[in-house]
Protein backbone atom coordinates (compact mmCIF):
# COMPACT_ATOMS: atom_id res chain seq x y z
CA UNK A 1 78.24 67.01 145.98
CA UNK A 2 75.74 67.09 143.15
CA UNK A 3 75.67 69.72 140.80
CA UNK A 4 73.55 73.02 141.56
CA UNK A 5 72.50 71.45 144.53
CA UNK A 6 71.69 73.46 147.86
CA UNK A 7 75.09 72.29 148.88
CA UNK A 8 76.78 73.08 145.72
CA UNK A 9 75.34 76.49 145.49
CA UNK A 10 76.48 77.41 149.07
CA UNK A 11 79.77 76.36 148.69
CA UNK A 12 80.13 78.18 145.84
CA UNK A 13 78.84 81.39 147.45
CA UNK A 14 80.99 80.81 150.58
CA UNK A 15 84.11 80.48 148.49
CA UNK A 16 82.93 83.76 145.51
CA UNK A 17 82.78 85.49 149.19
CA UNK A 18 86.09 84.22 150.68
CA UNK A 19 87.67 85.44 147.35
CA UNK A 20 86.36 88.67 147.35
CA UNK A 21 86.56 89.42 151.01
CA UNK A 22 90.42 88.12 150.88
CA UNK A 23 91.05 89.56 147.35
CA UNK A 24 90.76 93.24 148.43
CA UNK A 25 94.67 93.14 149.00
CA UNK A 26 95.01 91.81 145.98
CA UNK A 27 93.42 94.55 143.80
CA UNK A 28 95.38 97.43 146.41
CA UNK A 29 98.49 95.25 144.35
CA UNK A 30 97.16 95.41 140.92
CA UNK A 31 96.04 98.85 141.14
CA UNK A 32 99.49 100.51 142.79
CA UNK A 33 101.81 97.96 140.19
CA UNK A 34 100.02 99.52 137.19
CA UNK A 35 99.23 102.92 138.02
CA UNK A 36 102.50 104.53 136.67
CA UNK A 37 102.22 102.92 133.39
CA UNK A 38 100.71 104.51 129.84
CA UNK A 39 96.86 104.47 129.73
CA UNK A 40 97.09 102.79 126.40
CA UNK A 41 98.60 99.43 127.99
CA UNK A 42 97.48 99.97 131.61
CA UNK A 43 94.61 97.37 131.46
CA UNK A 44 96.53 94.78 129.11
CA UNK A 45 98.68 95.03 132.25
CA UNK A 46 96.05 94.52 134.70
CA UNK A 47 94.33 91.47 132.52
CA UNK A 48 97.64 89.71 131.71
CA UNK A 49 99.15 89.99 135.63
CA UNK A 50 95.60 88.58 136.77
CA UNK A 51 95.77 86.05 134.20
CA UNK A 52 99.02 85.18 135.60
CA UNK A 53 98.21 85.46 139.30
CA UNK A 54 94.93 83.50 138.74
CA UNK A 55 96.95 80.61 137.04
CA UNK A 56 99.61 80.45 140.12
CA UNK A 57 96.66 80.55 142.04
CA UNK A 58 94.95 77.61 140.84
CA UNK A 59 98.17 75.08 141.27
CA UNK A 60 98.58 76.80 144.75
CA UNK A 61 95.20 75.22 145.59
CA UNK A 62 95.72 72.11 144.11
CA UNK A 63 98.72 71.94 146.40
CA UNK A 64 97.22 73.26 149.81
CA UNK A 65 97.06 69.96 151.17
CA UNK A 66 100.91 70.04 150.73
CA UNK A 67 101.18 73.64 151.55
CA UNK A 68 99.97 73.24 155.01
CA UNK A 69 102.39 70.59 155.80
CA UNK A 70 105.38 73.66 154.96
CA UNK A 71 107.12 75.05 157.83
CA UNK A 72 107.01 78.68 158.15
CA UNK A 73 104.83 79.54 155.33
CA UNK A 74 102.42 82.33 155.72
CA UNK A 75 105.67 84.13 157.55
CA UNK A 76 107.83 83.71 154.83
CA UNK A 77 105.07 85.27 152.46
CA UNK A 78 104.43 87.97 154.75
CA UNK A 79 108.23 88.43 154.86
CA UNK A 80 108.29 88.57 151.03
CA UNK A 81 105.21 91.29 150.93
CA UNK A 82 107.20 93.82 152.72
CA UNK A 83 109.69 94.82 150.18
CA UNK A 84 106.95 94.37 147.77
CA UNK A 85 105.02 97.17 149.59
CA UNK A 86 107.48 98.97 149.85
CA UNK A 87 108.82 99.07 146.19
CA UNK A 88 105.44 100.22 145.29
CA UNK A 89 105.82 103.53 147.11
CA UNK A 90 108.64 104.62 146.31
CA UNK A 91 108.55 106.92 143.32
CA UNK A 92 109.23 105.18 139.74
CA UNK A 93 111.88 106.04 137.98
CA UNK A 94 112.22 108.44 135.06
CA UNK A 95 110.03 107.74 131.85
CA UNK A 96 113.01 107.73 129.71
CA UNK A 97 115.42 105.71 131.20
CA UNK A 98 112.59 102.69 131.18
CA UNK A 99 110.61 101.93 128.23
CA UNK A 100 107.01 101.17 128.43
CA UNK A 101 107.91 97.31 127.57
CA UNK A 102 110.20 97.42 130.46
CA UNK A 103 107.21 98.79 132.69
CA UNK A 104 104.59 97.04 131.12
CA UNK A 105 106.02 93.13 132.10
CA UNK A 106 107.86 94.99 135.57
CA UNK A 107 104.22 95.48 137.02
CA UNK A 108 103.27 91.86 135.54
CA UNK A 109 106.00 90.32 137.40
CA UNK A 110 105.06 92.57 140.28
CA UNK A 111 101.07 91.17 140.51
CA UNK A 112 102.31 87.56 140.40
CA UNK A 113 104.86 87.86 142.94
CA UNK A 114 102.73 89.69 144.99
CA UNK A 115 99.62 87.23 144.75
CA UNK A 116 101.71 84.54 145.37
CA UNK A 117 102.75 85.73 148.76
CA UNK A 118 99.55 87.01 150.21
CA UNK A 119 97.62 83.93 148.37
CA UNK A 120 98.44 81.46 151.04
CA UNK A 121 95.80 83.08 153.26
CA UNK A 122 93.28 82.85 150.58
CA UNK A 123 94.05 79.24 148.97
CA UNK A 124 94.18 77.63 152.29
CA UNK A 125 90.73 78.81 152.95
CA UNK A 126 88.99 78.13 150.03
CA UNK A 127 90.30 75.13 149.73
CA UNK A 128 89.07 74.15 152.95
CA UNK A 129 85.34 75.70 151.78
CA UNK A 130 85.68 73.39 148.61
CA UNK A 131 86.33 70.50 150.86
CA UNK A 132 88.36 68.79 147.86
CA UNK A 133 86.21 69.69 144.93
CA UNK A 134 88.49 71.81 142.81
CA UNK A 135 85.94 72.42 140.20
CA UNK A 136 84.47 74.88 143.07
CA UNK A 137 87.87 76.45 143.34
CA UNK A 138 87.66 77.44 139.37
CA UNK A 139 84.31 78.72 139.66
CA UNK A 140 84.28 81.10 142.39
CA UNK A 141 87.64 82.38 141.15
CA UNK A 142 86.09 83.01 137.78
CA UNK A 143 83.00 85.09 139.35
CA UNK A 144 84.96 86.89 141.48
CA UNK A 145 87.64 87.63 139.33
CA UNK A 146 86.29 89.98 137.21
CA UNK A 147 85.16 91.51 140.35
CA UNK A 148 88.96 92.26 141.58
CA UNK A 149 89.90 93.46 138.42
CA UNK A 150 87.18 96.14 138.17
CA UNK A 151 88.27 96.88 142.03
CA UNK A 152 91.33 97.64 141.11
CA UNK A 153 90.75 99.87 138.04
CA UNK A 154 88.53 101.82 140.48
CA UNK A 155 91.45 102.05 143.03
CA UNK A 156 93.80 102.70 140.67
CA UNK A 157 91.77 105.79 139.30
CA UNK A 158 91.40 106.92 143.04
CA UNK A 159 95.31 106.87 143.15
CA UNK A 160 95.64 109.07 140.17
CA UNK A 161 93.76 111.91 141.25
CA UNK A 162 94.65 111.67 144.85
CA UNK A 163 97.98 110.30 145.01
CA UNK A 164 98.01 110.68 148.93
CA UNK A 165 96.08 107.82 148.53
CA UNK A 166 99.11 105.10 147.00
CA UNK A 167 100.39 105.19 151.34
CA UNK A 168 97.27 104.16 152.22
CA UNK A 169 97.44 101.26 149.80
CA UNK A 170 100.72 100.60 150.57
CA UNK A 171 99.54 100.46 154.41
CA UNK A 172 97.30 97.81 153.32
CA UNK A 173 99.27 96.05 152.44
CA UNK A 174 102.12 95.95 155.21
CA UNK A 175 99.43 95.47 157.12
CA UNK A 176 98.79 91.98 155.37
CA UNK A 177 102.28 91.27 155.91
CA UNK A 178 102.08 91.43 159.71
CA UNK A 179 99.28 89.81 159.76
CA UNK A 180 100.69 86.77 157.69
CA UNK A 181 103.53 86.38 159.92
CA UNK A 182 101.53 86.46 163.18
CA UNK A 183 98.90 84.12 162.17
CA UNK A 184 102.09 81.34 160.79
CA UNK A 185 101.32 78.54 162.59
CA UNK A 186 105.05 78.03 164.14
CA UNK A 187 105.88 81.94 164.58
CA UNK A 188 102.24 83.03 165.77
CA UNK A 189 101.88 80.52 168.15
CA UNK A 190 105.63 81.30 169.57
CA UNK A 191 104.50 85.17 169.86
CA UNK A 192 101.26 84.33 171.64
CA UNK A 193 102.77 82.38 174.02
CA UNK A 194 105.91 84.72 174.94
CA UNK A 195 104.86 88.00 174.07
CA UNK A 196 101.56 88.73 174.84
CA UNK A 197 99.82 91.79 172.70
CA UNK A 198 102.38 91.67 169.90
CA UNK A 199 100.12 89.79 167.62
CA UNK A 200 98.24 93.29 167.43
CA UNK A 201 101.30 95.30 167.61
CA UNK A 202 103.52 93.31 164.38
CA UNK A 203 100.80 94.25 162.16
CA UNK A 204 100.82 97.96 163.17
CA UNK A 205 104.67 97.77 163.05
CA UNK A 206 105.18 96.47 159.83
CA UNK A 207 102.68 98.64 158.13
CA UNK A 208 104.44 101.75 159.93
CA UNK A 209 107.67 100.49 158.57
CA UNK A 210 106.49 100.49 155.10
CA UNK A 211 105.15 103.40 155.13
CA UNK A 212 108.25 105.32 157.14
CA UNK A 213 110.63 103.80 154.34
CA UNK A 214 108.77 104.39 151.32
CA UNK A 215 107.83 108.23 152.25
CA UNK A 216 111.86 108.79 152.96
CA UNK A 217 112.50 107.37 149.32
CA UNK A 218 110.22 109.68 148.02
CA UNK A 219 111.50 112.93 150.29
CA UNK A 220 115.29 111.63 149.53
CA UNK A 221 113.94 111.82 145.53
CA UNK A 222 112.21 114.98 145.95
CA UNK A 223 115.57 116.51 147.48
CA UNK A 224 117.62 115.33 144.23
CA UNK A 225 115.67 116.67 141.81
CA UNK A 226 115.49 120.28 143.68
CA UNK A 227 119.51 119.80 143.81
């Protein structure tokens, strides 16, 4: 593929798309990991987790040939979003019993993690669009990027002043974990063929879950601190 060719340029655009259109999960993350934290470190956060995630990401491609041949997968990442999701919502402990530090690499760990299991979706599929030409892979991450980053910062501002909004971002995102498990090839091909409908209802299920679980942690806090 020659280089700013008509094929180079739209493979590049179909994978800055597939990033951004598959990334919007990934900023919900970023955004509800670093919301509780100090203003003054809140976007070091955000820059260093990316920086993190993006890395991860990168040898996750590389490895896509091999990570298609892996049983299970995408169902063991959805599997490992949920209690992500649902450690988000629940209400962060008091200031002074973690320091800032603690917080500040917490919410770090958090985006990497987190990227890591709802990447599969995303690497296999631009991987696919790069048909083998990692050099693609690096640029459409590093236009669209910035773009997630900004998304978040946006989000997470929209979570400050309207806090109702963290369960909808938390929906979001058990709503990716459903929808990981049901499109594994193994598991989503066993519910298609014996239980017809419940690759629209898992989704639905999962996301209600999270959000049941995480607004009883914060009603069970709310009741201690009135005690």
């Amino acid at each position: 593929m020659e280089f700013l060719s008509v094929d180079f340029l739209l493979a590049v655009g179909s994978i800055i798309i597939l990033d951004l259109v598959l990334g919007g999960d990934n900023a919900v993350v970023i955004a509800l990991a670093s919301r509780d934290l100090p203003q003054t470190i809140r976007k070091k956060a955000i820059y260093v987790g990316t920086a993190g995630a993006l890395a991860v990401r990168l040898l996750m491609t590389f490895l896509a040939v091999w990570l298609l041949t892996v049983p299970f997968l995408q169902a063991i990442g959805g599997l490992a979003l949920i209690p992500i999701a649902i450690k988000l919502l629940k209400p962060t402990e008091d200031e002074t019993e973690i320091s800032s530090c603690e917080n500040f690499w917490t919410a770090i760990k958090t985006i990497i993690v987190a990227d890591v299991a709802m990447g599969i979706d995303n690497v296999l599929a631009v991987a696919g669009a790069a048909e083998g030409h990692f050099g693609l892979v690096v640029i459409g991450l590093l236009v669209s990027v910035p773009i997630i980053v900004w998304g978040s910062q946006l989000i997470g501002a929209l979570m400050q002043k309207y806090p109702s909004f963290i369960f909808v971002g938390a929906g979001i995102l058990g709503w990716t974990a459903g929808s990981m498990i049901i499109h594994d090839k193994i598991i989503g091909r066993y519910i298609a063929n014996t239980m017809a409908g419940f690759e629209y209802i898992v989704p639905i299920l999962v996301a209600g879950s999270v959000l049941a679980i995480g607004y009883r942690a914060q009603q069970a806090v709310e009741i201690s601190e009135d005690i």
